[in-house]
PDB file of N, CA and C in Angstrom:
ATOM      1  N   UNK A   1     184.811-277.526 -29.391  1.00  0.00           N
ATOM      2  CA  UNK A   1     184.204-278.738 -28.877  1.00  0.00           C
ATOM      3  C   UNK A   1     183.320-279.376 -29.941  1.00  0.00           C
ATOM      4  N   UNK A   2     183.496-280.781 -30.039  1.00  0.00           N
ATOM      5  CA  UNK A   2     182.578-281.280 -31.047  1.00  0.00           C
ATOM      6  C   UNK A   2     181.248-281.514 -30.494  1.00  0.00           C
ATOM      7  N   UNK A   3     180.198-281.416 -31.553  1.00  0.00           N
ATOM      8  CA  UNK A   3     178.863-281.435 -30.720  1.00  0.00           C
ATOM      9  C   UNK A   3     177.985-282.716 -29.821  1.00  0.00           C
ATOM     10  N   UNK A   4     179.133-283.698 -29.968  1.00  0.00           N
ATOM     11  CA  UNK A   4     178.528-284.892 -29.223  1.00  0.00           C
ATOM     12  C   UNK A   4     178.852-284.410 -27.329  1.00  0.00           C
ATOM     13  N   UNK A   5     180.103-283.736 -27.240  1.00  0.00           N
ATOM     14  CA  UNK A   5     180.439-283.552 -26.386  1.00  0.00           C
ATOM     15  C   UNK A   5     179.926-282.308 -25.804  1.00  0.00           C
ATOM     16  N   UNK A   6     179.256-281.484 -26.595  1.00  0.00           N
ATOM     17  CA  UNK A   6     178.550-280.355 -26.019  1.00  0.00           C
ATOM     18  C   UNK A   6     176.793-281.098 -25.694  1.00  0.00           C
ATOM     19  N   UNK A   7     176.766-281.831 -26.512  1.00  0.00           N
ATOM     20  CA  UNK A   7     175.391-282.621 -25.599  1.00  0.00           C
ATOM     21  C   UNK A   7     175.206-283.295 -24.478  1.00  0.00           C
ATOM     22  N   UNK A   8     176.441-284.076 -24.530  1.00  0.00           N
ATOM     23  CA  UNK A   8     177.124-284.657 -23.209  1.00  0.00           C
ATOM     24  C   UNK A   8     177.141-284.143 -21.966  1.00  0.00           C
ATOM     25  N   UNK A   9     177.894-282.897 -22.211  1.00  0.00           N
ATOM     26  CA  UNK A   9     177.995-281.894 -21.201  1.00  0.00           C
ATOM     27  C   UNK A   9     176.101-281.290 -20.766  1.00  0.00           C
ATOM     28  N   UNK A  10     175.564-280.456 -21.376  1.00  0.00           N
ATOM     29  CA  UNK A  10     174.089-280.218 -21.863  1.00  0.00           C
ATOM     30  C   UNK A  10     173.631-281.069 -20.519  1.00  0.00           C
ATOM     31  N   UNK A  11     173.317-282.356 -21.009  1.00  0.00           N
ATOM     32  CA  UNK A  11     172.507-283.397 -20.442  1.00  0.00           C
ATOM     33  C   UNK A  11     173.340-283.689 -18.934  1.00  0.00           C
ATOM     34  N   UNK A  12     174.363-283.805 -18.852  1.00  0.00           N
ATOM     35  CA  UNK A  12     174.744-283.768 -17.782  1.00  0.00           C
ATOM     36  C   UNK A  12     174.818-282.214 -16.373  1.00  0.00           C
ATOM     37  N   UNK A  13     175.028-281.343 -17.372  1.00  0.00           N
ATOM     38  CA  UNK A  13     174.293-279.881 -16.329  1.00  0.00           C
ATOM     39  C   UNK A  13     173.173-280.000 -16.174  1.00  0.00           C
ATOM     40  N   UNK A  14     171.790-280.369 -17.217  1.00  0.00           N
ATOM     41  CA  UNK A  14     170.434-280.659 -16.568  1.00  0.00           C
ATOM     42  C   UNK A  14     170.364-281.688 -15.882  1.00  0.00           C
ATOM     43  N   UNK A  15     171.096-282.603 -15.784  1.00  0.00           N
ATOM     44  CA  UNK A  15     170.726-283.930 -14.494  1.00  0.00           C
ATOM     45  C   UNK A  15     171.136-283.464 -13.004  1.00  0.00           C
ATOM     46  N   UNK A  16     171.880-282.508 -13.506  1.00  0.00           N
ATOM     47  CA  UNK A  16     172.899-281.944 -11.967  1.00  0.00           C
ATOM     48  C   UNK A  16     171.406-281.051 -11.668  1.00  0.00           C
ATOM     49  N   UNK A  17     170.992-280.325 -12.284  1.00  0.00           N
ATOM     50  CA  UNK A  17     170.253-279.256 -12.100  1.00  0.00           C
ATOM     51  C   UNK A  17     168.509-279.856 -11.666  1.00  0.00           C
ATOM     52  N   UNK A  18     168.418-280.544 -12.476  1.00  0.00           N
ATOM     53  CA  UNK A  18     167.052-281.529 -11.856  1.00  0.00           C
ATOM     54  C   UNK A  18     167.031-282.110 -10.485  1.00  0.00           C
ATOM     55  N   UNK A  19     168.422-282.352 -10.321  1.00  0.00           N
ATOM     56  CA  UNK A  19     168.317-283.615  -9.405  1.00  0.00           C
ATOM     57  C   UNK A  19     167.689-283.152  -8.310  1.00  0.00           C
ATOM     58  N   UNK A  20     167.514-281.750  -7.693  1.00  0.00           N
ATOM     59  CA  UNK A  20     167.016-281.260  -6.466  1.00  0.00           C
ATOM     60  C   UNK A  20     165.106-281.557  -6.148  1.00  0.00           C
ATOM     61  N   UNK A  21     165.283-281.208  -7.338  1.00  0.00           N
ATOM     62  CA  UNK A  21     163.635-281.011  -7.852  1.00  0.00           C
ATOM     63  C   UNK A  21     162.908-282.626  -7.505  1.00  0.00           C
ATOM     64  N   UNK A  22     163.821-283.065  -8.818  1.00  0.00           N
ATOM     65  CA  UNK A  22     163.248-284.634  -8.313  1.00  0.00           C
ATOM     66  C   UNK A  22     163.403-285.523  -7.113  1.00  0.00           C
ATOM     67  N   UNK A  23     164.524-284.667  -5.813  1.00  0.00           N
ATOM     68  CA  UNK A  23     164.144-284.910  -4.667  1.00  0.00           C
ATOM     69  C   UNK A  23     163.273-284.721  -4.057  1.00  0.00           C
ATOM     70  N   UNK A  24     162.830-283.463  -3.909  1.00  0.00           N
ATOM     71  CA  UNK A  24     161.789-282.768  -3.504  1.00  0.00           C
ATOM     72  C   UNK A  24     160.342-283.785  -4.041  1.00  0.00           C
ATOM     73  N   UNK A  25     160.172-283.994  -4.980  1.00  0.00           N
ATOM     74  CA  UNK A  25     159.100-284.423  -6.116  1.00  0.00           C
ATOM     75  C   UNK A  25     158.930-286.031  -5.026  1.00  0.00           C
ATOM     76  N   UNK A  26     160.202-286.421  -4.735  1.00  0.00           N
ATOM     77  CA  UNK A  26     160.253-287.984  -4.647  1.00  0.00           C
ATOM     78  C   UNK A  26     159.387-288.035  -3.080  1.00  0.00           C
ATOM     79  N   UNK A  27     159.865-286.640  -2.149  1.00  0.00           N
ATOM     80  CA  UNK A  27     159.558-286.464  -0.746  1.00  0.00           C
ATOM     81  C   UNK A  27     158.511-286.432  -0.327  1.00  0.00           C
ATOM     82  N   UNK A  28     157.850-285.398  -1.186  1.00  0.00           N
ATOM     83  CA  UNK A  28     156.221-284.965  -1.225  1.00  0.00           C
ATOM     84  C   UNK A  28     155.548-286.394  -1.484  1.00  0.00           C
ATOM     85  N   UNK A  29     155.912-286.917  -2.441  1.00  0.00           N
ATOM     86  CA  UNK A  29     155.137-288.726  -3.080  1.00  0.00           C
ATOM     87  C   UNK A  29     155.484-289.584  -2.160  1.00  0.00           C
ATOM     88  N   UNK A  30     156.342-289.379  -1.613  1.00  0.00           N
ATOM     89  CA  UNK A  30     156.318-290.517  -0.097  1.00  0.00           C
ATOM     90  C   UNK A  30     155.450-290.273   0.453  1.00  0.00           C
ATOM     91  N   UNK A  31     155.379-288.634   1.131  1.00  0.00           N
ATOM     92  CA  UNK A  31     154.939-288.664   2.731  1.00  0.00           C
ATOM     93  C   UNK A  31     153.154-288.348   2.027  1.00  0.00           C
ATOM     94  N   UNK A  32     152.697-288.169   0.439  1.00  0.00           N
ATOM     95  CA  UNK A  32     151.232-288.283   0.715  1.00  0.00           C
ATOM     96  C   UNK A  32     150.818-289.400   0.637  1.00  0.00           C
ATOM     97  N   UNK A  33     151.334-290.231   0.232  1.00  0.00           N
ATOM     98  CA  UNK A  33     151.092-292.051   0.070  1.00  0.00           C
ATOM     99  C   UNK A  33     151.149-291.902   1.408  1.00  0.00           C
ATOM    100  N   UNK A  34     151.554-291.706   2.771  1.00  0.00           N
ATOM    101  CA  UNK A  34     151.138-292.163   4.125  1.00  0.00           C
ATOM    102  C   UNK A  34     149.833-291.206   5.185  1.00  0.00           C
ATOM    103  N   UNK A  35     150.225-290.377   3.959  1.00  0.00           N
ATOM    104  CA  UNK A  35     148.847-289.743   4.663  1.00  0.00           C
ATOM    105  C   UNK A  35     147.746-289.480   3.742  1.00  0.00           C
ATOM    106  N   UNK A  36     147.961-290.423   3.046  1.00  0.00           N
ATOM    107  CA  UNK A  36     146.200-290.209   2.466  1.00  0.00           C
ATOM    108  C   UNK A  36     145.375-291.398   2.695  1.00  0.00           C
ATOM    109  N   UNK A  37     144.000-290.947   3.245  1.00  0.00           N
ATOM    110  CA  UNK A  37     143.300-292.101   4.218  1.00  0.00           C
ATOM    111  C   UNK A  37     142.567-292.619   2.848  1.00  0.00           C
ATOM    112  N   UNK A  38     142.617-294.293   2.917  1.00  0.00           N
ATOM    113  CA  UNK A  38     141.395-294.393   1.894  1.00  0.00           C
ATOM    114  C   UNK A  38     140.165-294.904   2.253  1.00  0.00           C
ATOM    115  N   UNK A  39     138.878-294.483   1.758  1.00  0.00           N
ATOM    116  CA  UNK A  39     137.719-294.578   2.001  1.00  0.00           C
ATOM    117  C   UNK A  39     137.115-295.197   1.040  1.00  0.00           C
ATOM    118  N   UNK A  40     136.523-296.658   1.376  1.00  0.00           N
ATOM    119  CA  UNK A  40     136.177-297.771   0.614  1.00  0.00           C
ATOM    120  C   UNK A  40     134.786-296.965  -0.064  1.00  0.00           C
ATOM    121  N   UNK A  41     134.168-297.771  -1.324  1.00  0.00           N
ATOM    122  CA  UNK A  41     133.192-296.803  -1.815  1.00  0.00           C
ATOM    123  C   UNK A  41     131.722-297.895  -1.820  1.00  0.00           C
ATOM    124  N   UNK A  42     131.723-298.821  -0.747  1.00  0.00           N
ATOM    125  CA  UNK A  42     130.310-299.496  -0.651  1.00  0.00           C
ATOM    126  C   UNK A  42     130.329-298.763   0.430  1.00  0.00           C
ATOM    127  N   UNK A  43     129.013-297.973   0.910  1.00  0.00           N
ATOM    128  CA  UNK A  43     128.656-297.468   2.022  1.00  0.00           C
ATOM    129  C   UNK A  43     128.447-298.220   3.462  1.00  0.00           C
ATOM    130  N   UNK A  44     127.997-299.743   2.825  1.00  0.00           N
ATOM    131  CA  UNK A  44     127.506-300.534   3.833  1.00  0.00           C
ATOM    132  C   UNK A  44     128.837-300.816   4.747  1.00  0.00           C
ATOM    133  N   UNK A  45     129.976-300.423   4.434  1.00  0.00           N
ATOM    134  CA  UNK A  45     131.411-300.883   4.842  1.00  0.00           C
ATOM    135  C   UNK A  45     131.993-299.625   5.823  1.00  0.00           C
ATOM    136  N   UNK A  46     131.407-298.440   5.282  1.00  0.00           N
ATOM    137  CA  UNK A  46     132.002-296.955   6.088  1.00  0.00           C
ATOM    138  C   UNK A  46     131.687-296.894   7.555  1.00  0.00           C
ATOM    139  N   UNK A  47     132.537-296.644   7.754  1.00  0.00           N
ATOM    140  CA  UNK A  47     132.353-295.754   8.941  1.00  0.00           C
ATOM    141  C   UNK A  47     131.413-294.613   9.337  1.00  0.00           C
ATOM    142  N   UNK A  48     130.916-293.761  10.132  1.00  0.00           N
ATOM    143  CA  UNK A  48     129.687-293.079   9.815  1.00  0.00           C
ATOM    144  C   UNK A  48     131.256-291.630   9.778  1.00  0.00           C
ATOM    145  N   UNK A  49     132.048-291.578   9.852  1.00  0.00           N
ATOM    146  CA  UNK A  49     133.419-290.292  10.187  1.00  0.00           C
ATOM    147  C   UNK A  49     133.798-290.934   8.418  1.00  0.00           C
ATOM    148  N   UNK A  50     134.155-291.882   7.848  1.00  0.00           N
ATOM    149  CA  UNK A  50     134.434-292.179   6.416  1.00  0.00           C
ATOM    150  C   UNK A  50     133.093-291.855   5.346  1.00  0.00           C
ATOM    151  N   UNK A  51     131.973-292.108   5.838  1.00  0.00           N
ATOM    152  CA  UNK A  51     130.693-291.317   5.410  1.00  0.00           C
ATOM    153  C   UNK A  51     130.528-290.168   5.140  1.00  0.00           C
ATOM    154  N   UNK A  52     131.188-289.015   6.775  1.00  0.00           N
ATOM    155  CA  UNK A  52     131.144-287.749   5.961  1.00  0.00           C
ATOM    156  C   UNK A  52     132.061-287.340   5.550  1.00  0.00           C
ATOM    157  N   UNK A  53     132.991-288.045   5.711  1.00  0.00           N
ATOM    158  CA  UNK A  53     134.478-287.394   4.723  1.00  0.00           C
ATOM    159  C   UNK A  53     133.639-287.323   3.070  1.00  0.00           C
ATOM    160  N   UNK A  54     133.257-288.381   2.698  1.00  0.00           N
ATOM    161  CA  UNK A  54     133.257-289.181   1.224  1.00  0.00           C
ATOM    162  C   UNK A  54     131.890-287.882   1.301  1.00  0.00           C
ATOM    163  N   UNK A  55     131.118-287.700   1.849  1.00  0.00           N
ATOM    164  CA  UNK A  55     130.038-286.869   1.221  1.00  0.00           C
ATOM    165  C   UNK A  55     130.304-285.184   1.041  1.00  0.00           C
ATOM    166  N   UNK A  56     131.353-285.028   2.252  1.00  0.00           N
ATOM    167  CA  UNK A  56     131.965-283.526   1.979  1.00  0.00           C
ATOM    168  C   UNK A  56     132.561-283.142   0.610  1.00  0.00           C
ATOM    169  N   UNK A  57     133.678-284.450   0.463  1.00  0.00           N
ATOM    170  CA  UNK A  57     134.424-284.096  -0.784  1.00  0.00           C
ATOM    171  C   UNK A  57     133.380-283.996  -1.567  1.00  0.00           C
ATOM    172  N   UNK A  58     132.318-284.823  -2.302  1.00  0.00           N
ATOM    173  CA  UNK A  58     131.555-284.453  -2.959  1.00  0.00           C
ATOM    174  C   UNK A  58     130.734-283.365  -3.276  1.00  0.00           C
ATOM    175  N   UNK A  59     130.354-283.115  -1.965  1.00  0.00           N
ATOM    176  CA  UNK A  59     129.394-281.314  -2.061  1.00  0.00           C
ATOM    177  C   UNK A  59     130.819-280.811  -2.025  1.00  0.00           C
ATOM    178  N   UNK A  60     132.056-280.561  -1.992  1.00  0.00           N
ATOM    179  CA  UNK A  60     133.043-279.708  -2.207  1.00  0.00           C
ATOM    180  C   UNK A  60     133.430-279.244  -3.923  1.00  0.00           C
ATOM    181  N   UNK A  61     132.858-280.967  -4.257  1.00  0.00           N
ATOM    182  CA  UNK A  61     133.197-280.813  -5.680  1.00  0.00           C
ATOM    183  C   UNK A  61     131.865-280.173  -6.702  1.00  0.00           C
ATOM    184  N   UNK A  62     130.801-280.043  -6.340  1.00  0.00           N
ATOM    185  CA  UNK A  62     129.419-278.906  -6.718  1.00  0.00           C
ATOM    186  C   UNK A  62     129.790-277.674  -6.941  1.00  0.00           C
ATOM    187  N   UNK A  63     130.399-277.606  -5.277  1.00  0.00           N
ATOM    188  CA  UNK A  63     130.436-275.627  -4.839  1.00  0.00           C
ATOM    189  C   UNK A  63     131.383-275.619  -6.335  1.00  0.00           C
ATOM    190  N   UNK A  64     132.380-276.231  -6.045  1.00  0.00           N
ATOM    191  CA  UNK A  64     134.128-275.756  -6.805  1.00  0.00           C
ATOM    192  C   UNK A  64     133.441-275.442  -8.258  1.00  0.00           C
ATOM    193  N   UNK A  65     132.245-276.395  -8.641  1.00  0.00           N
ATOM    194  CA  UNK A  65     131.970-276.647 -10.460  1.00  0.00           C
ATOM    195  C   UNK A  65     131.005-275.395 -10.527  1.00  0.00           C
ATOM    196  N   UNK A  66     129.920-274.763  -9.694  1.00  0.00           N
ATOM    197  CA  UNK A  66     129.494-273.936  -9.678  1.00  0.00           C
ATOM    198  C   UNK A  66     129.701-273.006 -10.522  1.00  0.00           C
ATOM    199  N   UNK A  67     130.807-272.217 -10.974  1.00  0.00           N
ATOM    200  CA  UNK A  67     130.866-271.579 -11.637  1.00  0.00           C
ATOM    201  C   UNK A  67     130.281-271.533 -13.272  1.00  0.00           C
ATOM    202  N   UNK A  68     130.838-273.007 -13.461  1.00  0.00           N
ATOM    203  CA  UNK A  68     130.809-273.605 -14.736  1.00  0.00           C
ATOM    204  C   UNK A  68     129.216-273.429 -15.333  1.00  0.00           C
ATOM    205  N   UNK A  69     128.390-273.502 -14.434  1.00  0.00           N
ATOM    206  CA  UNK A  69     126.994-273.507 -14.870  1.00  0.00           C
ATOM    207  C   UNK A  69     125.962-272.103 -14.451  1.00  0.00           C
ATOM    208  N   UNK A  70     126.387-271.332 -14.140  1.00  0.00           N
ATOM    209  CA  UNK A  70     126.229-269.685 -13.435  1.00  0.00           C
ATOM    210  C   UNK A  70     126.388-268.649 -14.316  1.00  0.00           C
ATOM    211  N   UNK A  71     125.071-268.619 -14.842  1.00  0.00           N
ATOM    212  CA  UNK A  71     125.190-267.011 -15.844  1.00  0.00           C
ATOM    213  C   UNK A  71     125.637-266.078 -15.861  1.00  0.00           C
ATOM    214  N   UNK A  72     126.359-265.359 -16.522  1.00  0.00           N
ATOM    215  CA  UNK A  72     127.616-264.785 -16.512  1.00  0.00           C
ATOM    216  C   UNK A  72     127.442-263.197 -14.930  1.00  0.00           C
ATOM    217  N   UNK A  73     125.904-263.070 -15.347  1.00  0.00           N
ATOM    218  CA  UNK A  73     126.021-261.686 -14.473  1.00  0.00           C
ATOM    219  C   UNK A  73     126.335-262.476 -12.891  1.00  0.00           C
ATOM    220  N   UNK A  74     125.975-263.325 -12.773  1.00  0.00           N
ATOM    221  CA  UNK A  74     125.751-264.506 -11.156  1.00  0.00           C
ATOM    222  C   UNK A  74     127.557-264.110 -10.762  1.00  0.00           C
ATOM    223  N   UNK A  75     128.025-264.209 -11.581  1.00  0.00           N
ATOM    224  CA  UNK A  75     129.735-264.371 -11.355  1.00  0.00           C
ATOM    225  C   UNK A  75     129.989-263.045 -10.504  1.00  0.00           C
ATOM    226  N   UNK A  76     130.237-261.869 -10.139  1.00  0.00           N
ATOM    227  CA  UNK A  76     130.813-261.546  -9.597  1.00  0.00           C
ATOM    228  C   UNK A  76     129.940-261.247  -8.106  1.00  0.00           C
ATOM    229  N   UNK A  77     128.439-262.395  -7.976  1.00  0.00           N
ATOM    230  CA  UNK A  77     128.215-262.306  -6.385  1.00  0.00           C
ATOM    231  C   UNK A  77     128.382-263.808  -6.287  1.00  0.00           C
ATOM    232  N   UNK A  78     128.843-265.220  -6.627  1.00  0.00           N
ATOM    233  CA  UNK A  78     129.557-266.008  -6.837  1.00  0.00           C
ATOM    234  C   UNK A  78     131.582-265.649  -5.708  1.00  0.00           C
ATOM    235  N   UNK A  79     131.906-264.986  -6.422  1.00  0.00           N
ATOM    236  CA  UNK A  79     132.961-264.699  -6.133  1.00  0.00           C
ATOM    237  C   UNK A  79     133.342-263.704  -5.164  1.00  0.00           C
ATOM    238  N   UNK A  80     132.610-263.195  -4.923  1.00  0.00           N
ATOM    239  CA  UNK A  80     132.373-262.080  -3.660  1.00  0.00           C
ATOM    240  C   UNK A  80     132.227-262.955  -2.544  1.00  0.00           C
ATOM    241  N   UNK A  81     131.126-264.148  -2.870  1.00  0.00           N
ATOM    242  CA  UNK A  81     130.834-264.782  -1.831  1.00  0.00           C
ATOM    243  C   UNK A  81     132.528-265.994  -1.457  1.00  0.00           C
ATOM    244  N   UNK A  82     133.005-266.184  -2.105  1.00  0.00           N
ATOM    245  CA  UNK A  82     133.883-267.015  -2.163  1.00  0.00           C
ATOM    246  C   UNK A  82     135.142-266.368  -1.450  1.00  0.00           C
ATOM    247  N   UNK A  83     135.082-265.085  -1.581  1.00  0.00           N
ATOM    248  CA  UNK A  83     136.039-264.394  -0.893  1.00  0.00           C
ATOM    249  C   UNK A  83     136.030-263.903   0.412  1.00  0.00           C
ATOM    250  N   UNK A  84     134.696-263.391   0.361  1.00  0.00           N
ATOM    251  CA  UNK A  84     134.125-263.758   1.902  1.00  0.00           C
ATOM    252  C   UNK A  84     134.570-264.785   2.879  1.00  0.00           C
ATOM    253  N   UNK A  85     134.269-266.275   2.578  1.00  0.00           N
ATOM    254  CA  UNK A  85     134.473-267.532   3.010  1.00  0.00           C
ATOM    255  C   UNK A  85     135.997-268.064   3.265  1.00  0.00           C
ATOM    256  N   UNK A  86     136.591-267.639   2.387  1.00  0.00           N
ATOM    257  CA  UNK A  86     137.825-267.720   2.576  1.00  0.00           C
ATOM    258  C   UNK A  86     138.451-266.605   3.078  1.00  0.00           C
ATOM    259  N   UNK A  87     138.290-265.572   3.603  1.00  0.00           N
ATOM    260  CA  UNK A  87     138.796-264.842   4.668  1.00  0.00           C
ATOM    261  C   UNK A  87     137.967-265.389   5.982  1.00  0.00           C
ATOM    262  N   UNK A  88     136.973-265.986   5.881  1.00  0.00           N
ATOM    263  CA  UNK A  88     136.842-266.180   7.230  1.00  0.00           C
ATOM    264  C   UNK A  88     137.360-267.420   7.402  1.00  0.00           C
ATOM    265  N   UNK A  89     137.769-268.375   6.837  1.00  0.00           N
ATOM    266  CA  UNK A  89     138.687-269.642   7.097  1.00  0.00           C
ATOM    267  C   UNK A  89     140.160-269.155   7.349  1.00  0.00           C
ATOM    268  N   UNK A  90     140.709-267.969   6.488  1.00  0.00           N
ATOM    269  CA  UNK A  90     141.631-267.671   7.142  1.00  0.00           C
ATOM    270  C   UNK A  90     141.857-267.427   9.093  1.00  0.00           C
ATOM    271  N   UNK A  91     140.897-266.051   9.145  1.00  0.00           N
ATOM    272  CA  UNK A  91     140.639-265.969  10.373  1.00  0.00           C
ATOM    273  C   UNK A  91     140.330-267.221  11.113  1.00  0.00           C
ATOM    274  N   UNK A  92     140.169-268.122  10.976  1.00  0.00           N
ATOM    275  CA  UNK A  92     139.785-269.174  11.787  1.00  0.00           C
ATOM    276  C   UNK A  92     140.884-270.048  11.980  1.00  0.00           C
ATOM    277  N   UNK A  93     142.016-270.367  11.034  1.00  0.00           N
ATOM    278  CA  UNK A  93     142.923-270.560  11.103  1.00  0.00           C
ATOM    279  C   UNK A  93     143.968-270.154  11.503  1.00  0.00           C
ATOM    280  N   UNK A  94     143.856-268.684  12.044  1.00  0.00           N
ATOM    281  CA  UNK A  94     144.776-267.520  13.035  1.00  0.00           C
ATOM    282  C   UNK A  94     144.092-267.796  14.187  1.00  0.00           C
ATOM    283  N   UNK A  95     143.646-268.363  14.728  1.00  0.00           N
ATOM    284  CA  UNK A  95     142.980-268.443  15.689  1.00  0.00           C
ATOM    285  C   UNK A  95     142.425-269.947  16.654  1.00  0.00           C
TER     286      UNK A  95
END
């Protein structure tokens, strides 16, 4: 086989082989474009339920950075605690 035609081929088994993926890819990007709520960012405009959405994510985004600024010995009661919390969200979610 000459090598134009082994690229040919090549590029055409990875398009066959992608194509699932980039369904999948295309499905997920639909259905979060309809479910993601947006929350305007002048306060005077919120809702007092769009208020605490917008202030949760924020203290969500502290806890998450936490680490980043936590002296090294802090880290493994940091993470103890984190594991904690998330077994009990599990349980709460069985339930």
């Amino acid at each position: 086989m000459k090598i134009t035609t082994k690229i040919a081929v090549l590029t055409i088994v990875a398009a066959f082989a992608a194509a699932p993926a980039m369904a999948a890819h295309k499905y997920r990007h639909k259905h979060k474009k309809q479910t993601q709520v947006t929350i305007p960012d002048d306060p005077k405009q919120m809702t007092p339920e769009q208020a605490m959405a917008y202030n949760k994510r924020n203290l969500s985004l502290i806890v998450q950075g936490l680490p980043l600024i936590l002296p090294s010995w802090s880290m493994p009661i940091y993470f103890g605690m984190q594991k904690h919390h998330d077994e009990e969200m599990r349980h709460k979610k069985r339930h």
